[in-house]
C-alpha atoms as a PDB file:
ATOM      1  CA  UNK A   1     -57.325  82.586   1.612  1.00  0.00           C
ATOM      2  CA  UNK A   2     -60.480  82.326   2.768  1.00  0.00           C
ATOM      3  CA  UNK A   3     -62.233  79.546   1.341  1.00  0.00           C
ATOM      4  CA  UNK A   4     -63.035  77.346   4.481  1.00  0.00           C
ATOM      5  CA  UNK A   5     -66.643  76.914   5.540  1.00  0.00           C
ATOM      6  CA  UNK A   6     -67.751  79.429   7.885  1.00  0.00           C
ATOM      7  CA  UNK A   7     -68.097  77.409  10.976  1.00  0.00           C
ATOM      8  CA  UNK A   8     -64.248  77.190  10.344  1.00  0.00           C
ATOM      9  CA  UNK A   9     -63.541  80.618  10.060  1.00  0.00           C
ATOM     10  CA  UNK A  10     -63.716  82.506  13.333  1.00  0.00           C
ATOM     11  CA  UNK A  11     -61.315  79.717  14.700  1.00  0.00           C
ATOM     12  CA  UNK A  12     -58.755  80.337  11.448  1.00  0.00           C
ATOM     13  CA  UNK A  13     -58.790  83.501  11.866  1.00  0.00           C
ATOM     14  CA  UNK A  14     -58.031  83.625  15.694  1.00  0.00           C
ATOM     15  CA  UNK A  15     -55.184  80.845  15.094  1.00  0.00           C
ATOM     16  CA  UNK A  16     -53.686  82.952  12.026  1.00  0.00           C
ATOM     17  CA  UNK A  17     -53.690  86.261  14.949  1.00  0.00           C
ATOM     18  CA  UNK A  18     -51.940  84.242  16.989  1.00  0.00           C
ATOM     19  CA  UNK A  19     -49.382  82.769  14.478  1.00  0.00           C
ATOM     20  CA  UNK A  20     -49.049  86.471  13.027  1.00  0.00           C
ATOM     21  CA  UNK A  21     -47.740  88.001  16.273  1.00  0.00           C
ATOM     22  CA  UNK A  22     -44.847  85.705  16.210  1.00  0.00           C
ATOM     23  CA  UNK A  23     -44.454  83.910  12.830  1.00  0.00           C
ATOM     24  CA  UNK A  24     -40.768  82.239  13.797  1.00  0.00           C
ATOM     25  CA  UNK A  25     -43.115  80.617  16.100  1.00  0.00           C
ATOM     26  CA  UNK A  26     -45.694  79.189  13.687  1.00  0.00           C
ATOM     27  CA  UNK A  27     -46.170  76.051  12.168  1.00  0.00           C
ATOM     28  CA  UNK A  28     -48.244  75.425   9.047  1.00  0.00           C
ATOM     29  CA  UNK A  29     -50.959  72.728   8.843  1.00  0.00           C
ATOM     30  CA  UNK A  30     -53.265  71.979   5.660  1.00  0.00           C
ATOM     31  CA  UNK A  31     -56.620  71.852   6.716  1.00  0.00           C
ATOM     32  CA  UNK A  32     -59.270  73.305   8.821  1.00  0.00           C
ATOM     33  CA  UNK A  33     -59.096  73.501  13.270  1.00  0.00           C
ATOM     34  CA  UNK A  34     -59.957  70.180  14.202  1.00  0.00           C
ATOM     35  CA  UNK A  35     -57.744  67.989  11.094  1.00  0.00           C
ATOM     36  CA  UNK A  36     -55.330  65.432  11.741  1.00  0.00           C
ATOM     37  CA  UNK A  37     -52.351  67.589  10.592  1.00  0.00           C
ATOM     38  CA  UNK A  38     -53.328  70.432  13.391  1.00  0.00           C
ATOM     39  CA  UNK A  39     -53.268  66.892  15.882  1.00  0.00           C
ATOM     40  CA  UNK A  40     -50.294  66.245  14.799  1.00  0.00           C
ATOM     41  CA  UNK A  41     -48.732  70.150  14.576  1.00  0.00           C
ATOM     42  CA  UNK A  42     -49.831  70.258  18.160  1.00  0.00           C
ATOM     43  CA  UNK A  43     -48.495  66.662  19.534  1.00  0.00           C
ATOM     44  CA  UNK A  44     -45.004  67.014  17.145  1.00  0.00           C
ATOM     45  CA  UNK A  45     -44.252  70.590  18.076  1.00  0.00           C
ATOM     46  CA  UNK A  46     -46.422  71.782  21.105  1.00  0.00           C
ATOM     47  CA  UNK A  47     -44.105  74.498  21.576  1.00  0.00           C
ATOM     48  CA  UNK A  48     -44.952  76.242  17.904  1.00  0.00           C
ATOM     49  CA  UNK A  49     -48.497  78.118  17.396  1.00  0.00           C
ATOM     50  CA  UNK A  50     -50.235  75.864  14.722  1.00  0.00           C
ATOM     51  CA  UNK A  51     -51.264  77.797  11.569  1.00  0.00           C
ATOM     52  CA  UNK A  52     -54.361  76.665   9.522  1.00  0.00           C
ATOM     53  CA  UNK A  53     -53.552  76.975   5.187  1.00  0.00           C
ATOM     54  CA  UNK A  54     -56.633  75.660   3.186  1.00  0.00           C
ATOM     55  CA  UNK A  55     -54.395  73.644   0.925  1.00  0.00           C
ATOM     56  CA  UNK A  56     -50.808  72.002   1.124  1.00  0.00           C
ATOM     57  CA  UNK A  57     -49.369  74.308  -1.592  1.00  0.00           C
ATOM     58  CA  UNK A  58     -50.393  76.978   0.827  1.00  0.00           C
ATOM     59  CA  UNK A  59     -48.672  75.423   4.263  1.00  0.00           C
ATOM     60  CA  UNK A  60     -45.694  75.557   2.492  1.00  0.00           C
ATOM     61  CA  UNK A  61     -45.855  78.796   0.814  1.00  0.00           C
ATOM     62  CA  UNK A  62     -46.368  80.256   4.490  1.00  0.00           C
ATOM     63  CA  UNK A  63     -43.295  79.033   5.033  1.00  0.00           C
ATOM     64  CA  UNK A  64     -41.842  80.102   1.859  1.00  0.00           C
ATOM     65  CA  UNK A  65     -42.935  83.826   2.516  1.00  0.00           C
ATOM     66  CA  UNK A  66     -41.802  83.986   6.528  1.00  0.00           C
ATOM     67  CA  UNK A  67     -45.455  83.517   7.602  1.00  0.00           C
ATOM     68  CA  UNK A  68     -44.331  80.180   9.477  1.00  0.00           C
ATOM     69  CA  UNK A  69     -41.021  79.249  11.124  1.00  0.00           C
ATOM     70  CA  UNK A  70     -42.303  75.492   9.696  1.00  0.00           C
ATOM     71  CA  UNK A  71     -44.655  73.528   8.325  1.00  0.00           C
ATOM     72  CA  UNK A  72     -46.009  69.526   8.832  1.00  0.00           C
ATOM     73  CA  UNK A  73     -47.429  67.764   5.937  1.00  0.00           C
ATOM     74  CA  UNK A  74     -48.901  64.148   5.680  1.00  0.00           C
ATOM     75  CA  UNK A  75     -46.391  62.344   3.147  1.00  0.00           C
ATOM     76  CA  UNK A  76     -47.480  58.405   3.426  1.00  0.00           C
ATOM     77  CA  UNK A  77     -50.125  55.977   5.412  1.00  0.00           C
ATOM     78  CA  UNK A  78     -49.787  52.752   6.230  1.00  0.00           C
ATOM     79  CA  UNK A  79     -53.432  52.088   5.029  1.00  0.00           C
ATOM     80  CA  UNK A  80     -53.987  54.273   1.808  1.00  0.00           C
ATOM     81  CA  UNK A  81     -50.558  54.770   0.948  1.00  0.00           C
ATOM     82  CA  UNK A  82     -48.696  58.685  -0.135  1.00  0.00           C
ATOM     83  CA  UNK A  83     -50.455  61.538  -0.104  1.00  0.00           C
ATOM     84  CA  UNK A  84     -51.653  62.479  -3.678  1.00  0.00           C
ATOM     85  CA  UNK A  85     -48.977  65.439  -5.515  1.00  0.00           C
ATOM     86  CA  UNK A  86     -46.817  65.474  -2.074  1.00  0.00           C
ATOM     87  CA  UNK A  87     -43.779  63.900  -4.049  1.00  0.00           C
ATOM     88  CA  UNK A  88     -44.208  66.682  -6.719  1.00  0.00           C
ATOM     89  CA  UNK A  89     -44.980  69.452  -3.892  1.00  0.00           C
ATOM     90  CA  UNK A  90     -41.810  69.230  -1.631  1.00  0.00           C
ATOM     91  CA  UNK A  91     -39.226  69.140  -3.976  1.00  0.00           C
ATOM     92  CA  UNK A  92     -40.780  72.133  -5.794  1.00  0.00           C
ATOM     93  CA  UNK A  93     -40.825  73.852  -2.308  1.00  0.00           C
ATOM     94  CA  UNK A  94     -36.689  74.275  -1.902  1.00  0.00           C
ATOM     95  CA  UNK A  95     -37.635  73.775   1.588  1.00  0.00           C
ATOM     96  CA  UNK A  96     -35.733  70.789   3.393  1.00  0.00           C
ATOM     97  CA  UNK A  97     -37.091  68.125   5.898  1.00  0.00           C
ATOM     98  CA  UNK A  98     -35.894  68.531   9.204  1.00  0.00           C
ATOM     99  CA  UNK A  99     -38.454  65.899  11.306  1.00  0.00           C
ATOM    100  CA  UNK A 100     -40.726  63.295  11.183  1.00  0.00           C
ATOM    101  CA  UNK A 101     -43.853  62.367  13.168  1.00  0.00           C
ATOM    102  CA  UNK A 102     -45.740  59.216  13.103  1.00  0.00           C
ATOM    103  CA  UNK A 103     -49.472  59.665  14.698  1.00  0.00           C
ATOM    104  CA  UNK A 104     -51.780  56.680  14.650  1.00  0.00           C
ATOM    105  CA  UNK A 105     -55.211  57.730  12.823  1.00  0.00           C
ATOM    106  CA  UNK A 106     -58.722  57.119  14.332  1.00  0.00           C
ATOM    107  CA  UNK A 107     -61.909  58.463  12.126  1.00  0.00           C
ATOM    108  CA  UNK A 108     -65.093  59.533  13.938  1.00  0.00           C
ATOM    109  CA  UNK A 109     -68.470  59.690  11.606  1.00  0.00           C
ATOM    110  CA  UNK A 110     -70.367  62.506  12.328  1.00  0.00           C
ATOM    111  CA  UNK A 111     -73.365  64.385  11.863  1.00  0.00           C
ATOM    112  CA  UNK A 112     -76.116  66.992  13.279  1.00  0.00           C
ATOM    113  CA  UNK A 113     -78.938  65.392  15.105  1.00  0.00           C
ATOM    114  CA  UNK A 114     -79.305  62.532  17.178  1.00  0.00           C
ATOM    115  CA  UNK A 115     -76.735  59.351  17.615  1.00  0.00           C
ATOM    116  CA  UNK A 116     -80.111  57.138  17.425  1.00  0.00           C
ATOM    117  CA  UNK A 117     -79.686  53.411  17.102  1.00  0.00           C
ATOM    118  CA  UNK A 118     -79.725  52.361  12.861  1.00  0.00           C
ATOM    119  CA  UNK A 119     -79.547  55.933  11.658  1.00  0.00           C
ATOM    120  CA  UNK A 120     -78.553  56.568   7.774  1.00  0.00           C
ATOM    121  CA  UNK A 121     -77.134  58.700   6.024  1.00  0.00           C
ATOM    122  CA  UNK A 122     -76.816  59.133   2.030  1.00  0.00           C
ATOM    123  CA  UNK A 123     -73.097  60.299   1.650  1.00  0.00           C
ATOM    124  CA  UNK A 124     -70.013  61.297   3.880  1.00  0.00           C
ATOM    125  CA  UNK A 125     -67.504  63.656   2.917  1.00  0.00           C
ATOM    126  CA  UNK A 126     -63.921  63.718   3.810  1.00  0.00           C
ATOM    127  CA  UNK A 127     -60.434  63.674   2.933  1.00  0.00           C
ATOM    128  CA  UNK A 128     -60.228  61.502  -0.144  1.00  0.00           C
ATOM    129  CA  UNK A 129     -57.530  60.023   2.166  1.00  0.00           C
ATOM    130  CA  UNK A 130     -59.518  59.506   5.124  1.00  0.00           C
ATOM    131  CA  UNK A 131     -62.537  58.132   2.853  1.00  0.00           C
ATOM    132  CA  UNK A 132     -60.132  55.466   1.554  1.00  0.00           C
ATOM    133  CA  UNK A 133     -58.989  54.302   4.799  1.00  0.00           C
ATOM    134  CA  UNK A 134     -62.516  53.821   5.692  1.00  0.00           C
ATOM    135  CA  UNK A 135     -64.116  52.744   2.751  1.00  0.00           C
ATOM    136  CA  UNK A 136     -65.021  49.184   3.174  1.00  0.00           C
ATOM    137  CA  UNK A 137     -66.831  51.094   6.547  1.00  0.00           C
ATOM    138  CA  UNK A 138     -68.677  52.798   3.933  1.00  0.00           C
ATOM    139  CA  UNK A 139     -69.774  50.420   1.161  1.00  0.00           C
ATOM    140  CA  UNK A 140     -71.153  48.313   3.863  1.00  0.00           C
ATOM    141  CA  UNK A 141     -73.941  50.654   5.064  1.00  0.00           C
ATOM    142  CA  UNK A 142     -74.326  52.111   1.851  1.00  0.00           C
ATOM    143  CA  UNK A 143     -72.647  55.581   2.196  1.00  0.00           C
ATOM    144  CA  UNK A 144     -71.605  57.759  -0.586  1.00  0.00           C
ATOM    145  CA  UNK A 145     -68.086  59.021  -0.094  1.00  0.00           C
ATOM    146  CA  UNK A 146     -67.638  62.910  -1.324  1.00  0.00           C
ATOM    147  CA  UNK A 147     -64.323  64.506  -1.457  1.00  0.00           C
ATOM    148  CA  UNK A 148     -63.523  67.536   0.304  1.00  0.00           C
ATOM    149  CA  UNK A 149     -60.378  69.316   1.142  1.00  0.00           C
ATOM    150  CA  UNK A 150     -59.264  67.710   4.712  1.00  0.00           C
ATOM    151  CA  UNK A 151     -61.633  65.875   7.399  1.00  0.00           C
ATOM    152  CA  UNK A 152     -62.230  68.832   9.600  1.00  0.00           C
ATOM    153  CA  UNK A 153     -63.445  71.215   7.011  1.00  0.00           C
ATOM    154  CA  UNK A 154     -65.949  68.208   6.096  1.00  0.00           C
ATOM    155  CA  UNK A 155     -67.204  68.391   9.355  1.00  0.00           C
ATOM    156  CA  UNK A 156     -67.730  72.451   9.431  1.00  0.00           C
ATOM    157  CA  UNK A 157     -69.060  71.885   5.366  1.00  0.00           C
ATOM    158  CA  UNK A 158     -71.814  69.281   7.220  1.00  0.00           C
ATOM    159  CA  UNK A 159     -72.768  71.363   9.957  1.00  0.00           C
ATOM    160  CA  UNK A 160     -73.011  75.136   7.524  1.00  0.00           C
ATOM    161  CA  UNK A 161     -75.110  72.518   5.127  1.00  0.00           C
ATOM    162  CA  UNK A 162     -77.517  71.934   7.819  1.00  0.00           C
ATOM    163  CA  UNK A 163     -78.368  68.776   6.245  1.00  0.00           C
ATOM    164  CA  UNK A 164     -79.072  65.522   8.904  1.00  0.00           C
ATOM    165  CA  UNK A 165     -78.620  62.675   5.858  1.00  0.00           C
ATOM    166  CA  UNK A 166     -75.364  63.457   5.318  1.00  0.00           C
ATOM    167  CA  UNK A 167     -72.078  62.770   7.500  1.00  0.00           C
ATOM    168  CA  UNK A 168     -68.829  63.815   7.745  1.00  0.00           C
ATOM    169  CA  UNK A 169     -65.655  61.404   8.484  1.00  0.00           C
ATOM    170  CA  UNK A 170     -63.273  63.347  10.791  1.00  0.00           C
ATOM    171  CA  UNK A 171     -61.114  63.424  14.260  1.00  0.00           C
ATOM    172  CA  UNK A 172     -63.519  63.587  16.969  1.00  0.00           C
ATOM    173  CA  UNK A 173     -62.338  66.765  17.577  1.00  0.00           C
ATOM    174  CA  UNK A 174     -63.832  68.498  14.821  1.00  0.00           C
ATOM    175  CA  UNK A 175     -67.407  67.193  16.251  1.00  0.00           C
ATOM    176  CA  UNK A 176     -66.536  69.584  19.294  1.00  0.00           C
ATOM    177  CA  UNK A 177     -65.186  72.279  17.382  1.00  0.00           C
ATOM    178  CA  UNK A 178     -68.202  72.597  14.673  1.00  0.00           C
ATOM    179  CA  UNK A 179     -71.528  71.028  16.602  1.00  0.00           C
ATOM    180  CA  UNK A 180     -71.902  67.941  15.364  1.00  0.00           C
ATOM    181  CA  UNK A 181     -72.840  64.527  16.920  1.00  0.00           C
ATOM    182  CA  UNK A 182     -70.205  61.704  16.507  1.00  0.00           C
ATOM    183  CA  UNK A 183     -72.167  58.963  15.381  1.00  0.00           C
ATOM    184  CA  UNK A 184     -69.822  56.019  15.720  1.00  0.00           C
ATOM    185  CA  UNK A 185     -66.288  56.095  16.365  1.00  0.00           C
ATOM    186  CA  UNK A 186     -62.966  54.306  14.791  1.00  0.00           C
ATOM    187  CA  UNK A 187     -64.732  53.869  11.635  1.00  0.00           C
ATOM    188  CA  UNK A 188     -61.244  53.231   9.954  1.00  0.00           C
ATOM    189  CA  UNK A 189     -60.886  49.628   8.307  1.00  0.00           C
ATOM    190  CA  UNK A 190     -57.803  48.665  10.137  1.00  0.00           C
ATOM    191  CA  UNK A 191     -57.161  49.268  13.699  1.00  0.00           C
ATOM    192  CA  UNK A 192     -53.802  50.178  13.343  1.00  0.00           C
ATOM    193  CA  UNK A 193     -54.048  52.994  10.798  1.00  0.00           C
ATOM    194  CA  UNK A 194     -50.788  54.972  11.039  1.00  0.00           C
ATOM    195  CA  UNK A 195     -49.762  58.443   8.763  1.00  0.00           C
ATOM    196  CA  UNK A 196     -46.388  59.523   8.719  1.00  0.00           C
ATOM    197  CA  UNK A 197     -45.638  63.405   8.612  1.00  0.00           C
ATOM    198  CA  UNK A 198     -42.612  65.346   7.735  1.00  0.00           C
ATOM    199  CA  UNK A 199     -41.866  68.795   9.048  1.00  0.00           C
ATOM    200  CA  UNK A 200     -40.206  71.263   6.557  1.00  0.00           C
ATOM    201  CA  UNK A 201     -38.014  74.112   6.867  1.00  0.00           C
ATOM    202  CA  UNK A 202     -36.114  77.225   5.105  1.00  0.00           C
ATOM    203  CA  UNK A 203     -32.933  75.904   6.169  1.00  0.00           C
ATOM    204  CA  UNK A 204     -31.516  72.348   6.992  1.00  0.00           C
ATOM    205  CA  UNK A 205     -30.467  71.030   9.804  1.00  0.00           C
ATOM    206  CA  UNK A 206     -27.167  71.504  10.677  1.00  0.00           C
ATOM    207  CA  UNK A 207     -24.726  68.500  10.649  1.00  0.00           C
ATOM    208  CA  UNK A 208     -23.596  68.735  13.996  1.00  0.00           C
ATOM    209  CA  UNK A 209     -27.384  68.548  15.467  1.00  0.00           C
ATOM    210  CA  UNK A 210     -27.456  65.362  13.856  1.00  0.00           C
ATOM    211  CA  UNK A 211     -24.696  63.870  15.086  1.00  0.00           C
ATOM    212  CA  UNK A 212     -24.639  60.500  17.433  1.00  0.00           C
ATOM    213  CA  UNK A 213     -28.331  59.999  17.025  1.00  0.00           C
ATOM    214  CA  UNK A 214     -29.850  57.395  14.256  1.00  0.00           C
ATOM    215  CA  UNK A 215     -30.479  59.561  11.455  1.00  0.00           C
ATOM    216  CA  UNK A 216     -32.768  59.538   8.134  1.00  0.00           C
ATOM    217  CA  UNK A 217     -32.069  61.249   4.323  1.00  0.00           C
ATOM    218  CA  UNK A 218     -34.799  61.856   2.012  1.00  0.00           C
ATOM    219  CA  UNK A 219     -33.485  62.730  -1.480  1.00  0.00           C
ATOM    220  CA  UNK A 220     -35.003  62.311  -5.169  1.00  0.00           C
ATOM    221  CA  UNK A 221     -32.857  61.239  -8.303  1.00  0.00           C
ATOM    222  CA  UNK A 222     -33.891  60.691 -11.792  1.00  0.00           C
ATOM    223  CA  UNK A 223     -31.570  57.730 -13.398  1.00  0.00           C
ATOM    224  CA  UNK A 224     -30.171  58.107 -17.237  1.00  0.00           C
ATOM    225  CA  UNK A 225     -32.302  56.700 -19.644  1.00  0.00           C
ATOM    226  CA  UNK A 226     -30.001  53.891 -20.382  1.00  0.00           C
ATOM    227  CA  UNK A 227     -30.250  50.269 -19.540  1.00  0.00           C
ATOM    228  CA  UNK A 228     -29.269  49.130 -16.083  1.00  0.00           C
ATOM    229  CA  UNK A 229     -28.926  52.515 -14.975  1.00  0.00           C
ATOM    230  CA  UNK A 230     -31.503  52.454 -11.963  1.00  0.00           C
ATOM    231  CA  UNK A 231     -29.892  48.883 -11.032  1.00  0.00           C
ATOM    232  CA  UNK A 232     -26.580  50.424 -11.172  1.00  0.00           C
ATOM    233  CA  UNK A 233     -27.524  53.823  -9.305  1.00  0.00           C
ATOM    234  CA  UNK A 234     -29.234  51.258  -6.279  1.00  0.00           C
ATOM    235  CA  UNK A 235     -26.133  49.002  -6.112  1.00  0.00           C
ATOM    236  CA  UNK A 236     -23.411  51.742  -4.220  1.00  0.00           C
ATOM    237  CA  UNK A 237     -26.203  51.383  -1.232  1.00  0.00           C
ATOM    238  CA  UNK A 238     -26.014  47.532  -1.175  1.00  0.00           C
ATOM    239  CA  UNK A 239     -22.095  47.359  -1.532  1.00  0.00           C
ATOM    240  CA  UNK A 240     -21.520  49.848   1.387  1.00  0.00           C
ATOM    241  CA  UNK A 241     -24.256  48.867   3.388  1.00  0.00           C
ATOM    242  CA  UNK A 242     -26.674  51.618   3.491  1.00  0.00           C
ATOM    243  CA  UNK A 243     -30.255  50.943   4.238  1.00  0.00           C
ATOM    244  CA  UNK A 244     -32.865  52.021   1.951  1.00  0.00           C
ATOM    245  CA  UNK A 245     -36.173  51.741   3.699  1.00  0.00           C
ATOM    246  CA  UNK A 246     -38.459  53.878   1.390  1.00  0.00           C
ATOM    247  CA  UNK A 247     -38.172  53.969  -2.608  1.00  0.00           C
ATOM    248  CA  UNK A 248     -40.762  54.976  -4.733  1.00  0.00           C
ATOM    249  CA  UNK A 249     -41.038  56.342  -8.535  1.00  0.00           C
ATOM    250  CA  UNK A 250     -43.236  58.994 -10.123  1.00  0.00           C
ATOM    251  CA  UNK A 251     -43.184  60.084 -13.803  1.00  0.00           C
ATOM    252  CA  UNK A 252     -42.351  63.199 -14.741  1.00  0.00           C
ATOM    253  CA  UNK A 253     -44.108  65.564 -17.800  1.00  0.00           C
ATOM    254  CA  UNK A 254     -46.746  63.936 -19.871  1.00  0.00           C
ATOM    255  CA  UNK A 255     -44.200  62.268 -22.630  1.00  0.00           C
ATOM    256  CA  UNK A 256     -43.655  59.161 -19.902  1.00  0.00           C
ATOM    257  CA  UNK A 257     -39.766  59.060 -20.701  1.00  0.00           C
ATOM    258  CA  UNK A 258     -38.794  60.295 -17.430  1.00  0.00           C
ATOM    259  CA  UNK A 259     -38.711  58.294 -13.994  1.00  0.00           C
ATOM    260  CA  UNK A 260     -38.017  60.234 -10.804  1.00  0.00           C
ATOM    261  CA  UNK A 261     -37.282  58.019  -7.997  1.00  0.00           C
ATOM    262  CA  UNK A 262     -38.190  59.083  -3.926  1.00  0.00           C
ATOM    263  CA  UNK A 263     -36.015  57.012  -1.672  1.00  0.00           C
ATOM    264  CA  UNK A 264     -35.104  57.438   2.690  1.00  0.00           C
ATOM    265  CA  UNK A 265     -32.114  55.845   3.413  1.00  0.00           C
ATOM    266  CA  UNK A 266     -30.535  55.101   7.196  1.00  0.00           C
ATOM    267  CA  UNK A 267     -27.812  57.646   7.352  1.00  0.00           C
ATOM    268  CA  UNK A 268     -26.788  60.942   6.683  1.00  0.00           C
ATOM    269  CA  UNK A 269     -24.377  62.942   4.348  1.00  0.00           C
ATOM    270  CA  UNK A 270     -20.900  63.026   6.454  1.00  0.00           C
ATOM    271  CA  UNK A 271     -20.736  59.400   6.727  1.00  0.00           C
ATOM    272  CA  UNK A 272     -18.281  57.556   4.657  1.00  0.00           C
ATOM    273  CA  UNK A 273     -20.849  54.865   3.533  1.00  0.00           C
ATOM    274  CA  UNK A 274     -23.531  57.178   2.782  1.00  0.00           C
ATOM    275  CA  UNK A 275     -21.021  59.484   0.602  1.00  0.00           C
ATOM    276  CA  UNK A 276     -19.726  56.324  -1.528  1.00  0.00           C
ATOM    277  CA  UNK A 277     -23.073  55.517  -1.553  1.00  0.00           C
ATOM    278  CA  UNK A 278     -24.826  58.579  -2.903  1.00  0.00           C
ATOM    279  CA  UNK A 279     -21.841  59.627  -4.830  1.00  0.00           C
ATOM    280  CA  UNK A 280     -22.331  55.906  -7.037  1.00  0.00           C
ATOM    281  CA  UNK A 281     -26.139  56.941  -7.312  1.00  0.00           C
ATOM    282  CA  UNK A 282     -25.170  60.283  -8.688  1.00  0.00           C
ATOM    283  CA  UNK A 283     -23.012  59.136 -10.659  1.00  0.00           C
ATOM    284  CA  UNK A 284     -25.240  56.839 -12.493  1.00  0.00           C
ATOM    285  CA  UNK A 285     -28.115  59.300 -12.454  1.00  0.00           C
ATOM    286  CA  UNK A 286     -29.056  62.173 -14.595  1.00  0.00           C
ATOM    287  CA  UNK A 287     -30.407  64.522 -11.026  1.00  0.00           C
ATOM    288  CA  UNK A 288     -29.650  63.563  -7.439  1.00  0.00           C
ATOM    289  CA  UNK A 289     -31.440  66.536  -4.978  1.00  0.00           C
ATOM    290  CA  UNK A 290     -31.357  66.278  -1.080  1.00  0.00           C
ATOM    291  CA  UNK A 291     -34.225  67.021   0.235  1.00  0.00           C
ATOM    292  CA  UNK A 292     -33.319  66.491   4.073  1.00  0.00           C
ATOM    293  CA  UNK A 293     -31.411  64.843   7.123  1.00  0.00           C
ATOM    294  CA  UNK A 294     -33.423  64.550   9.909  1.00  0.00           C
ATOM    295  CA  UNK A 295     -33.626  62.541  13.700  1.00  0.00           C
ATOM    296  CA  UNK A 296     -35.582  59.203  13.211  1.00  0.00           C
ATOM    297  CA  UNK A 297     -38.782  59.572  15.057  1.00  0.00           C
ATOM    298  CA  UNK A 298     -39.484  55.356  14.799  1.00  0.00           C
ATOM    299  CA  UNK A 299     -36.721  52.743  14.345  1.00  0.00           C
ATOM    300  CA  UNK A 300     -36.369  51.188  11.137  1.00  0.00           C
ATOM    301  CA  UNK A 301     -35.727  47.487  10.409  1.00  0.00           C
END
């Protein structure tokens, strides 16, 4: 697909030769050369080629197709929260998460011209994620926040526009890569802005990689519609002491009557706990789907 802006393009194609000659060895980003996901491809697996897809539905097709060995997608910050339709994506993927990668987040605005002292500008696009982690930055001098698809292709959108009033908000690495001036840097509300990637797979992990090292699972479950049932899935964890550091819910079709809930949990399949434990939940639920073991990449609790 070609639809990134055509400063973007001679570098996505060059990346996409390289991932081509040796596509066990690629991993799949969304976003344009410069984007926090190809940071974080590069710092999470420096020993995979990183492979630019315009969208997220794309990174993990390439996987899906052989294109890529892997991909790494955004899943949750600690600022803005998850990433929009990535709770719908990966379980529609069948691939399986087999890493994580927290990388802290620092925003650059950027532009053509000058850094002069008091300069202006009428609107900034970005990431709708990136504008939201920045946005009190924004309102405060007046700036317009535009959408676009990820923070690097903003910045090579802003310099093919060839417009000096508007901005782009974007690592300061796409300022390099496209021409532009970085204006002011860590223009992110909070200081310790934080995004938490997961790196996906054709095939899981195998049990024995896993074993003596502190492990999470990432699985989705959709309770019966009956009453108690989502208190009753949730208790097997508390009675055999299983640690559920992530839950979250999402509704399913447009008639509302169906709750799917996201949840990590401390442990892995294989464990005694974590069997009773998931075999309670499935018990008391209508779907229960793994979507992953993997080696913790922070502590939790």
């Amino acid at each position: 697909m070609r639809s990134f802006p055509g400063p973007a393009l001679e570098i996505v194609d060059r990346m996409r030769a390289a991932a081509a000659a040796e596509p066990a060895r690629a991993i799949a980003f969304q976003g344009s050369p410069g984007a926090n996901s190809h940071r974080a491809a590069t710092e999470a697996r420096p020993d995979l080629a990183p492979l630019p897809c315009f969208s997220f539905e794309d990174a993990l097709e390439a996987v899906k197709d052989g294109r890529a060995g892997a991909a790494i997608i955004p899943i949750e910050n600690s600022q803005h929260g998850r990433v929009a339709d990535i709770h719908f994506l990966l379980p529609e993927s069948g691939l399986h998460i087999v890493g994580e990668y927290f990388m802290p987040i620092h925003h650059a605005l950027m532009a053509l011209g000058e850094a002069t002292p008091g300069r202006t500008f009428e609107a900034a696009y970005s990431h709708p994620q990136a504008l939201g982690q920045s946005r009190h930055y924004l309102r405060e001098r007046g700036i317009v926040p535009l959408s676009h698809a990820d923070t690097a292709g903003a910045a090579a959108y802003v310099a093919e526009r060839g417009d000096s009033s508007v901005a782009a908000i974007a690592p300061a690495l796409a300022a390099e890569l496209y021409g532009l001036t970085i204006i002011e840097r860590n223009v992110e509300d909070s200081a310790d802005n934080m995004t938490r990637f997961v790196i996906l797979a054709r095939e899981p992990l195998p049990a024995q990689a896993l074993q003596g090292r502190p492990v999470m699972t990432t699985f989705i479950f959709e309770v019966k519609n009956i009453p108690a049932a989502l208190y009753k899935a949730l208790g097997g964890f508390a009675t055999n002491g299983v640690n559920m550091t992530k839950l979250e819910s999402y509704q399913q079709g447009t008639r509302f009557a169906a709750t799917t809930f996201y949840a990590d949990i401390i442990g892995a399949p294989g464990d005694a706990a974590v069997d009773r434990a998931l075999e309670e939940c499935a018990f008391h639920s209508k779907e229960l789907r793994i979507l992953g073991s993997y080696e913790q990449a922070r502590a939790r609790g």
